[in-house]
C-alpha atoms as a PDB file:
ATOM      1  CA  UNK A   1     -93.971 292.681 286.145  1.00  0.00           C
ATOM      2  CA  UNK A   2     -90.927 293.222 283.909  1.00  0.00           C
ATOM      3  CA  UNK A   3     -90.773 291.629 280.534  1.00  0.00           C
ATOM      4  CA  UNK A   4     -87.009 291.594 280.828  1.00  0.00           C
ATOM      5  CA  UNK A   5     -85.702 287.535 280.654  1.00  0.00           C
ATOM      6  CA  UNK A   6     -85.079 285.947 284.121  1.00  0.00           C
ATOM      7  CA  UNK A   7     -81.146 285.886 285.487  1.00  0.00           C
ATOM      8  CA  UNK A   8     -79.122 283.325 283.344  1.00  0.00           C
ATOM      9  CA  UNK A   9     -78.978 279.778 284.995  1.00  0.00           C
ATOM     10  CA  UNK A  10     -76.032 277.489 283.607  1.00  0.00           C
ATOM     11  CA  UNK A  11     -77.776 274.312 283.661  1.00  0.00           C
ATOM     12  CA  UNK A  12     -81.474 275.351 282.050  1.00  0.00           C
ATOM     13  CA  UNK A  13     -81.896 276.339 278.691  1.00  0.00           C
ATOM     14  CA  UNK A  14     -82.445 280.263 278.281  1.00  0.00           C
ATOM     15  CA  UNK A  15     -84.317 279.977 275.036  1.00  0.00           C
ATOM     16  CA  UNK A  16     -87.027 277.800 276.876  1.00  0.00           C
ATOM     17  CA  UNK A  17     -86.914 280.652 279.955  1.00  0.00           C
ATOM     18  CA  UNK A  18     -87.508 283.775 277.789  1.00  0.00           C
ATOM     19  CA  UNK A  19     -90.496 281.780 275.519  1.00  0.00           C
ATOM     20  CA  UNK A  20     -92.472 280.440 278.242  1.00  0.00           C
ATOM     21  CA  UNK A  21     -91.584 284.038 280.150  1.00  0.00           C
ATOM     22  CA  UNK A  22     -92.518 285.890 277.252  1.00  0.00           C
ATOM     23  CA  UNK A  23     -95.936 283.957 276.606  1.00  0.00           C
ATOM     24  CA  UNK A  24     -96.661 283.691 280.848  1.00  0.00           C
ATOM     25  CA  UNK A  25    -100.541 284.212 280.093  1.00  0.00           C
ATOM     26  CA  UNK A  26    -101.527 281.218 277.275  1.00  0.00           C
ATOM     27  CA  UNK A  27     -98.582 279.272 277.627  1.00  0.00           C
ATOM     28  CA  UNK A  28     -99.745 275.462 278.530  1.00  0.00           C
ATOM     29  CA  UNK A  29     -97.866 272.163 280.319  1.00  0.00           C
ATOM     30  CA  UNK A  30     -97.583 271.196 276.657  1.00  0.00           C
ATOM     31  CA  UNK A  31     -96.085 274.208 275.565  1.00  0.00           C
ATOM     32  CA  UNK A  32     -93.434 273.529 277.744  1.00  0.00           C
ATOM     33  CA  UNK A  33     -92.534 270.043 276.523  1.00  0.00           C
ATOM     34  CA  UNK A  34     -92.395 271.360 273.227  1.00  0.00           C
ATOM     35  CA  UNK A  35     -90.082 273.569 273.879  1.00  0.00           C
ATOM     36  CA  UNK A  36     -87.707 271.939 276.473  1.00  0.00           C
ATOM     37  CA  UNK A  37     -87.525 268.731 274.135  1.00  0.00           C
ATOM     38  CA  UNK A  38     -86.854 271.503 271.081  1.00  0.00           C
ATOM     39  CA  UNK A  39     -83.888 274.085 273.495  1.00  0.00           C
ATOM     40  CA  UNK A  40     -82.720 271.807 276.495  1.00  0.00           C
ATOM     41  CA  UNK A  41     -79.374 270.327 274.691  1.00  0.00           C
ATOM     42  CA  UNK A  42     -79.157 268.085 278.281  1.00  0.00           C
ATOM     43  CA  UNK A  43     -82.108 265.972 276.951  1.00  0.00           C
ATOM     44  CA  UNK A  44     -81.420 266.201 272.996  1.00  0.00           C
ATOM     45  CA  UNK A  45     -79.825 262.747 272.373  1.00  0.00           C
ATOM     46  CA  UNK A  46     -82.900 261.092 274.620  1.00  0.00           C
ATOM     47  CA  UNK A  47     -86.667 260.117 274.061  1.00  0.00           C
ATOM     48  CA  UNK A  48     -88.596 262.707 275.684  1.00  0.00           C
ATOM     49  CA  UNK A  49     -87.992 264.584 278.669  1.00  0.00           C
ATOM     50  CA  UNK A  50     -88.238 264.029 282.448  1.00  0.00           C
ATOM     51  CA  UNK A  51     -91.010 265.827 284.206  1.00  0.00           C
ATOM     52  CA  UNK A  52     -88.524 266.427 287.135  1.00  0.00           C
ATOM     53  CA  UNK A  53     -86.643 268.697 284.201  1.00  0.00           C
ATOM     54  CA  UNK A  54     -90.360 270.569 283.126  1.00  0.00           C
ATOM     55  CA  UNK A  55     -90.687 271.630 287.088  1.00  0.00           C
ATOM     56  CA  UNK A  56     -87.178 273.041 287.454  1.00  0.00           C
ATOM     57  CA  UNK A  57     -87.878 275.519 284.439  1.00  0.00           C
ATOM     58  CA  UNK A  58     -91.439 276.365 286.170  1.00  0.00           C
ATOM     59  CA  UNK A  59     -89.475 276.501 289.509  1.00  0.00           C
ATOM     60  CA  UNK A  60     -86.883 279.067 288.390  1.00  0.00           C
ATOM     61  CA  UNK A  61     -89.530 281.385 287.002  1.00  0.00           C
ATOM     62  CA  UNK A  62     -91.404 281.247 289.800  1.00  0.00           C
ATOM     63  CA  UNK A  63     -88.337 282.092 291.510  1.00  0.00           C
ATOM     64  CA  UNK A  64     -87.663 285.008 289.525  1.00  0.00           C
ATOM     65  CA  UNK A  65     -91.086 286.491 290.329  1.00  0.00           C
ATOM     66  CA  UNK A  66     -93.183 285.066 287.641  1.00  0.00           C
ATOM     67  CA  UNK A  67     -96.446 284.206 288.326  1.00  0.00           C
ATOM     68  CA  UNK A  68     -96.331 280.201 287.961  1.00  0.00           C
ATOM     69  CA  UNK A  69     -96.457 277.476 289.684  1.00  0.00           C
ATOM     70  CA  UNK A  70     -94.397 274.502 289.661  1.00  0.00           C
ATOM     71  CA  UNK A  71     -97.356 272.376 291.416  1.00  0.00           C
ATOM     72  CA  UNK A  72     -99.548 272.951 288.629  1.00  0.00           C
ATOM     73  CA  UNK A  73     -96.687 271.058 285.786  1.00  0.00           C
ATOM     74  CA  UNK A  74     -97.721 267.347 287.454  1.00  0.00           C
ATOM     75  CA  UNK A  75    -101.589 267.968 287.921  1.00  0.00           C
ATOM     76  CA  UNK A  76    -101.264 269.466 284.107  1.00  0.00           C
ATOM     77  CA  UNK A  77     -99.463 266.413 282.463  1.00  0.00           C
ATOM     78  CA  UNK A  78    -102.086 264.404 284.964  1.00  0.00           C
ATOM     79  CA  UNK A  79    -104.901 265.542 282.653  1.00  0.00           C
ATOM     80  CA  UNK A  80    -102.902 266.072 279.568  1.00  0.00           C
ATOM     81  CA  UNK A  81    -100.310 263.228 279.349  1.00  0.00           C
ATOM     82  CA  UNK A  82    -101.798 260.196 277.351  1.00  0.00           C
ATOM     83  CA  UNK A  83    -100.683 256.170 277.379  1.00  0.00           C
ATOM     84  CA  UNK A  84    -101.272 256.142 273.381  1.00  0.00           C
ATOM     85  CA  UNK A  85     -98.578 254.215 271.645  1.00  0.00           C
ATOM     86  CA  UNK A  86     -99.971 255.892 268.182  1.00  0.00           C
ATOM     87  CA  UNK A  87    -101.008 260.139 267.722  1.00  0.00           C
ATOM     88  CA  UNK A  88    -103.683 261.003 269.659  1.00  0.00           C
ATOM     89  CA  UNK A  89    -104.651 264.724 268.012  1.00  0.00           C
ATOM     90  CA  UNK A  90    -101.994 267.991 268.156  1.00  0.00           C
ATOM     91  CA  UNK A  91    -103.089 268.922 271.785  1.00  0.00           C
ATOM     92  CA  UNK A  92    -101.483 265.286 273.250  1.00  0.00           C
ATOM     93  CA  UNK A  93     -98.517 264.884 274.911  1.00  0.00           C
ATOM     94  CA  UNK A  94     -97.328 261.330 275.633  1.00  0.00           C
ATOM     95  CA  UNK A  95     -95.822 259.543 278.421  1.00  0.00           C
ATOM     96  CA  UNK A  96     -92.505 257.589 276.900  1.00  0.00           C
ATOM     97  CA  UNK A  97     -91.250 256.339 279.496  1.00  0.00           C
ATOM     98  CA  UNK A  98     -90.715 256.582 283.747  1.00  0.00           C
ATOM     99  CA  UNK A  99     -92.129 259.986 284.828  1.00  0.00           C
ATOM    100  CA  UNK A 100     -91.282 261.075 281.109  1.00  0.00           C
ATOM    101  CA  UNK A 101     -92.890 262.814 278.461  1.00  0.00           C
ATOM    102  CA  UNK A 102     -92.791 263.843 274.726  1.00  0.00           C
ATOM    103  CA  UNK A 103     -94.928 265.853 271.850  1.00  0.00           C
ATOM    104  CA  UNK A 104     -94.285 263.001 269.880  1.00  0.00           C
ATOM    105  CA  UNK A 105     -95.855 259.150 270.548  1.00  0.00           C
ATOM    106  CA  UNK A 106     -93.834 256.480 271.401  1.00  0.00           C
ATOM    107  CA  UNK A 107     -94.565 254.962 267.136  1.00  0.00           C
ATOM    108  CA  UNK A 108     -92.901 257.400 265.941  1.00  0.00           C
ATOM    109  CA  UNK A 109     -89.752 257.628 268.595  1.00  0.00           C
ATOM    110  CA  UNK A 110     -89.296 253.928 267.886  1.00  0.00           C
ATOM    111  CA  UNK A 111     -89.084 254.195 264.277  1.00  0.00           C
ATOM    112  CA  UNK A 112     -87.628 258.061 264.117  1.00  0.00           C
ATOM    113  CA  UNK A 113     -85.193 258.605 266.654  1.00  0.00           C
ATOM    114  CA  UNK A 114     -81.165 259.747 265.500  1.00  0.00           C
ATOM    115  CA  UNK A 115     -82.936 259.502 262.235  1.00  0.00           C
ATOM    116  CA  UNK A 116     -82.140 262.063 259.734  1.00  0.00           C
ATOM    117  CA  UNK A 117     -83.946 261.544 256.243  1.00  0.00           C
ATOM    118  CA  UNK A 118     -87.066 263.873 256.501  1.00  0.00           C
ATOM    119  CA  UNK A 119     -89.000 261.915 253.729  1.00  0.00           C
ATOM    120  CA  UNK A 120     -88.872 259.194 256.350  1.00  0.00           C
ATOM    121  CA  UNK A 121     -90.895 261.315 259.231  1.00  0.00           C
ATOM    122  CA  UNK A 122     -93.337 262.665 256.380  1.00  0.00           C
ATOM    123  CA  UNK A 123     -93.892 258.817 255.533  1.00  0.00           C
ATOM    124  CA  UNK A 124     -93.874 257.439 259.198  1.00  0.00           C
ATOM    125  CA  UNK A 125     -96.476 260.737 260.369  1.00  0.00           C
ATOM    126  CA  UNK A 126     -98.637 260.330 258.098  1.00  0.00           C
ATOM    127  CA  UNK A 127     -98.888 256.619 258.465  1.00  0.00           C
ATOM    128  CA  UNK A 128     -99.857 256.924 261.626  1.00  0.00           C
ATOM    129  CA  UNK A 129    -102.919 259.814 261.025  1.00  0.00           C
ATOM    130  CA  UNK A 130    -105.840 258.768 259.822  1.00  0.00           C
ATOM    131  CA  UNK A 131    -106.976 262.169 258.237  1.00  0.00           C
ATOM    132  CA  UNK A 132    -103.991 264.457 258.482  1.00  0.00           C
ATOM    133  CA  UNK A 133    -106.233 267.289 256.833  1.00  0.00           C
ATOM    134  CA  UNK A 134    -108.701 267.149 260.094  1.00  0.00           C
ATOM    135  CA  UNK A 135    -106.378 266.231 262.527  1.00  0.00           C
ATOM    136  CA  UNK A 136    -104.304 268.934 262.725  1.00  0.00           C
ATOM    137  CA  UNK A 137    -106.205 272.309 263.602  1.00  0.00           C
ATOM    138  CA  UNK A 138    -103.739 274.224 261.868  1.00  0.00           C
ATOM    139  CA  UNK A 139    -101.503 275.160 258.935  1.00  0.00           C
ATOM    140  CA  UNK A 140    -102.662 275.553 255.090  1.00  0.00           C
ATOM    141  CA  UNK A 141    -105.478 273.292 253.432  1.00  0.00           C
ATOM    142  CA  UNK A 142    -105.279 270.238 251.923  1.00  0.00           C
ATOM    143  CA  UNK A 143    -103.472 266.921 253.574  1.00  0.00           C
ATOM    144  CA  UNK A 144    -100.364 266.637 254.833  1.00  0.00           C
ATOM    145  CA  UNK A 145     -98.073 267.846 257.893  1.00  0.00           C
ATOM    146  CA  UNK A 146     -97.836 271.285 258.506  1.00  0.00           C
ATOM    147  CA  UNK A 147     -94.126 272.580 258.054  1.00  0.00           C
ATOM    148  CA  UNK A 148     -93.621 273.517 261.898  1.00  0.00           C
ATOM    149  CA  UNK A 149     -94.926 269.897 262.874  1.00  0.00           C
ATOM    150  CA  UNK A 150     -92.466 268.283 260.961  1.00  0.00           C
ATOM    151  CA  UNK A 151     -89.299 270.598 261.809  1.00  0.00           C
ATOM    152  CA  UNK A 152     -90.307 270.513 265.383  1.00  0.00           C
ATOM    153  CA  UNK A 153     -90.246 266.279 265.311  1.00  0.00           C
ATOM    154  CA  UNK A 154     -86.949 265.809 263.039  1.00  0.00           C
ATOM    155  CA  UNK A 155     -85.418 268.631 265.200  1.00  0.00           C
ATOM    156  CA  UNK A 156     -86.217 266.879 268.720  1.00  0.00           C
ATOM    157  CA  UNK A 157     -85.520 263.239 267.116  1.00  0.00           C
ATOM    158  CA  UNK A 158     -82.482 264.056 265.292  1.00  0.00           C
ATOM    159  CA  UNK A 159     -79.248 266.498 266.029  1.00  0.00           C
ATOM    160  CA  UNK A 160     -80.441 268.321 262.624  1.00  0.00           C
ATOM    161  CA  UNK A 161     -80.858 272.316 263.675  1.00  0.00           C
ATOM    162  CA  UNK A 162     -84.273 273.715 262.940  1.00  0.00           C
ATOM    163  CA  UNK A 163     -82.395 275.569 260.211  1.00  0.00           C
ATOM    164  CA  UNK A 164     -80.965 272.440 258.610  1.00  0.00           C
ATOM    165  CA  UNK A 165     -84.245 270.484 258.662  1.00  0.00           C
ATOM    166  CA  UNK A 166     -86.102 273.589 256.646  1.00  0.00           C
ATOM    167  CA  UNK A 167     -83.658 273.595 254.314  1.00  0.00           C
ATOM    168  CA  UNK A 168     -83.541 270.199 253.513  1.00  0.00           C
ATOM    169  CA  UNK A 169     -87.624 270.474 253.368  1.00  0.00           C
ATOM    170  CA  UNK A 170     -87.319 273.347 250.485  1.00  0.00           C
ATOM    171  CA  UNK A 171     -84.475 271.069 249.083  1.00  0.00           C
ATOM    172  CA  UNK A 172     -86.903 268.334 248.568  1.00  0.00           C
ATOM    173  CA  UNK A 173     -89.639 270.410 247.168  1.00  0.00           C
ATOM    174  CA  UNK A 174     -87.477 271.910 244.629  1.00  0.00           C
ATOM    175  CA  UNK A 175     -86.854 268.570 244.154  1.00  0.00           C
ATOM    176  CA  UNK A 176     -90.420 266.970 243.002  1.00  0.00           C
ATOM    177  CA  UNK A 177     -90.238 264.511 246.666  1.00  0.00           C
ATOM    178  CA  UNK A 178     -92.433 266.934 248.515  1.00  0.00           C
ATOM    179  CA  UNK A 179     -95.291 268.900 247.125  1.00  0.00           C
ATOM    180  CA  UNK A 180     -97.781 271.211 248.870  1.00  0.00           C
ATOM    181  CA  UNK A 181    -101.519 273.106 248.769  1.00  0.00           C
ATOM    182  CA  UNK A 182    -100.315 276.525 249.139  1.00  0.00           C
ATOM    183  CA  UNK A 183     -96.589 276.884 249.006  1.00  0.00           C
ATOM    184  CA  UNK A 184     -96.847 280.471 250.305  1.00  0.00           C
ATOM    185  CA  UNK A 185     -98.505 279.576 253.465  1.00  0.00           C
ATOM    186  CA  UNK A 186     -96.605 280.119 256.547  1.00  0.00           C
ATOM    187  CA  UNK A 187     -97.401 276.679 257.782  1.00  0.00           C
ATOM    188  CA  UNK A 188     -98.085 274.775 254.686  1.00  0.00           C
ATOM    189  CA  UNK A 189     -98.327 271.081 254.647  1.00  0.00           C
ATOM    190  CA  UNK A 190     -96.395 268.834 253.271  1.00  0.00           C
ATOM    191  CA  UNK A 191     -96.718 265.443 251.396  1.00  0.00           C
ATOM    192  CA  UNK A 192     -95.288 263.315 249.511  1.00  0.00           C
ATOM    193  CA  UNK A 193     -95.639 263.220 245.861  1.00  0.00           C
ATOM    194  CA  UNK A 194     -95.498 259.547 245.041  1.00  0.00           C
ATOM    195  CA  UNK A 195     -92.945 256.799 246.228  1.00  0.00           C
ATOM    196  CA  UNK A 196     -91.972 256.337 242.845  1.00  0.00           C
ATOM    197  CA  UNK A 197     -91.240 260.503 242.757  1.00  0.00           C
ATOM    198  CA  UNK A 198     -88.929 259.882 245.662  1.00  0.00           C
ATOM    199  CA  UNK A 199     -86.952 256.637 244.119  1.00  0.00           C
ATOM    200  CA  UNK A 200     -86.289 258.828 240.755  1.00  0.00           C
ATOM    201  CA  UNK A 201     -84.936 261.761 242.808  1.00  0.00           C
ATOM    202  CA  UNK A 202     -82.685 259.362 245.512  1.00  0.00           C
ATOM    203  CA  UNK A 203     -81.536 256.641 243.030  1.00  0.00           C
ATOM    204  CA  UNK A 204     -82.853 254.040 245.932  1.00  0.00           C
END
């Protein structure tokens, strides 16, 4: 089997073909919502995605001669999917609506969607995790969210580019809001230094 990118299709995103084409041997259901609610501009001003849209992208691999199978998407989200309003661990994806699904619980979507200050997902993720240095089974030690968690959530909830959101992360580190365990890490985590840190630097 080729490694070479399946044909171009103008209605599916062809950064979320060539990753889950590229990584056809671990890639998992949730895998695939990550990255269709991250590429697939069609869905990027709404909560989640449908699963109708997660098939299709299975569908035209298969298509192409990729070893998938579009079946499998439904009975995967069957055991994966959870009702939790709140996070239920980094593996979870959520159902947020009719035959739709998100990374991201339906807490945060309600308080985080078209929103577009990042201190505001560190404060509303973290709220919502008990022990953010257990729960997440990766990224640097100490507390925290770990830098690819939080672009991935204000990139899917906002129209800020993943490039824009890690900017404005390293802005606000600079800046005293943010601080970290090991700043050098490639998936350090990141919390905030104090509300009162925040109200110096903002002038709320």
């Amino acid at each position: 089997m080729s490694d070479a990118p399946p044909p171009s299709n103008p209605d599916l995103s062809e950064t979320v073909l060539d990753e889950v084409a590229g990584h056809r041997e671990t890639v998992l259901v949730g895998d695939i919502v990550v990255l269709v609610e991250q590429y697939d501009e069609a869905y990027a001003d709404e909560r989640g995605v449908p699963v109708d849209r997660l098939v299709a992208y299975v569908e035209n691999l298969a298509r192409n001669g990729y070893d998938f199978d579009p079946d499998g998407v439904r009975e995967g989200l069957d055991g994966k999917a959870v009702d939790s309003d709140t996070f239920a661990g980094t593996d979870a994806v959520y159902w947020v609506g009719e035959d739709r699904v998100s990374a991201f619980p339906p807490r945060w979507h309600d308080e985080l969607d078209g929103e577009t200050d990042v201190v505001r997902y560190v404060e509303v993720m973290l709220a919502d995790i008990d022990d953010s240095e257990s729960a997440f089974d990766h990224g640097g030690a100490g507390s925290g969210i770990p830098v690819p968690d939080l672009v991935n959530a204000v990139n899917a909830m906002s129209d800020m580019t993943r490039e824009q959101v890690s900017s404005e992360i390293n802005r606000l580190h600079d800046e005293g809001v943010f601080e970290e365990d090991t700043e050098q890490h490639p998936e350090a985590r990141v919390r905030l230094v104090g509300q009162g840190d925040r109200e110096d630097v903002s002038g709320r």
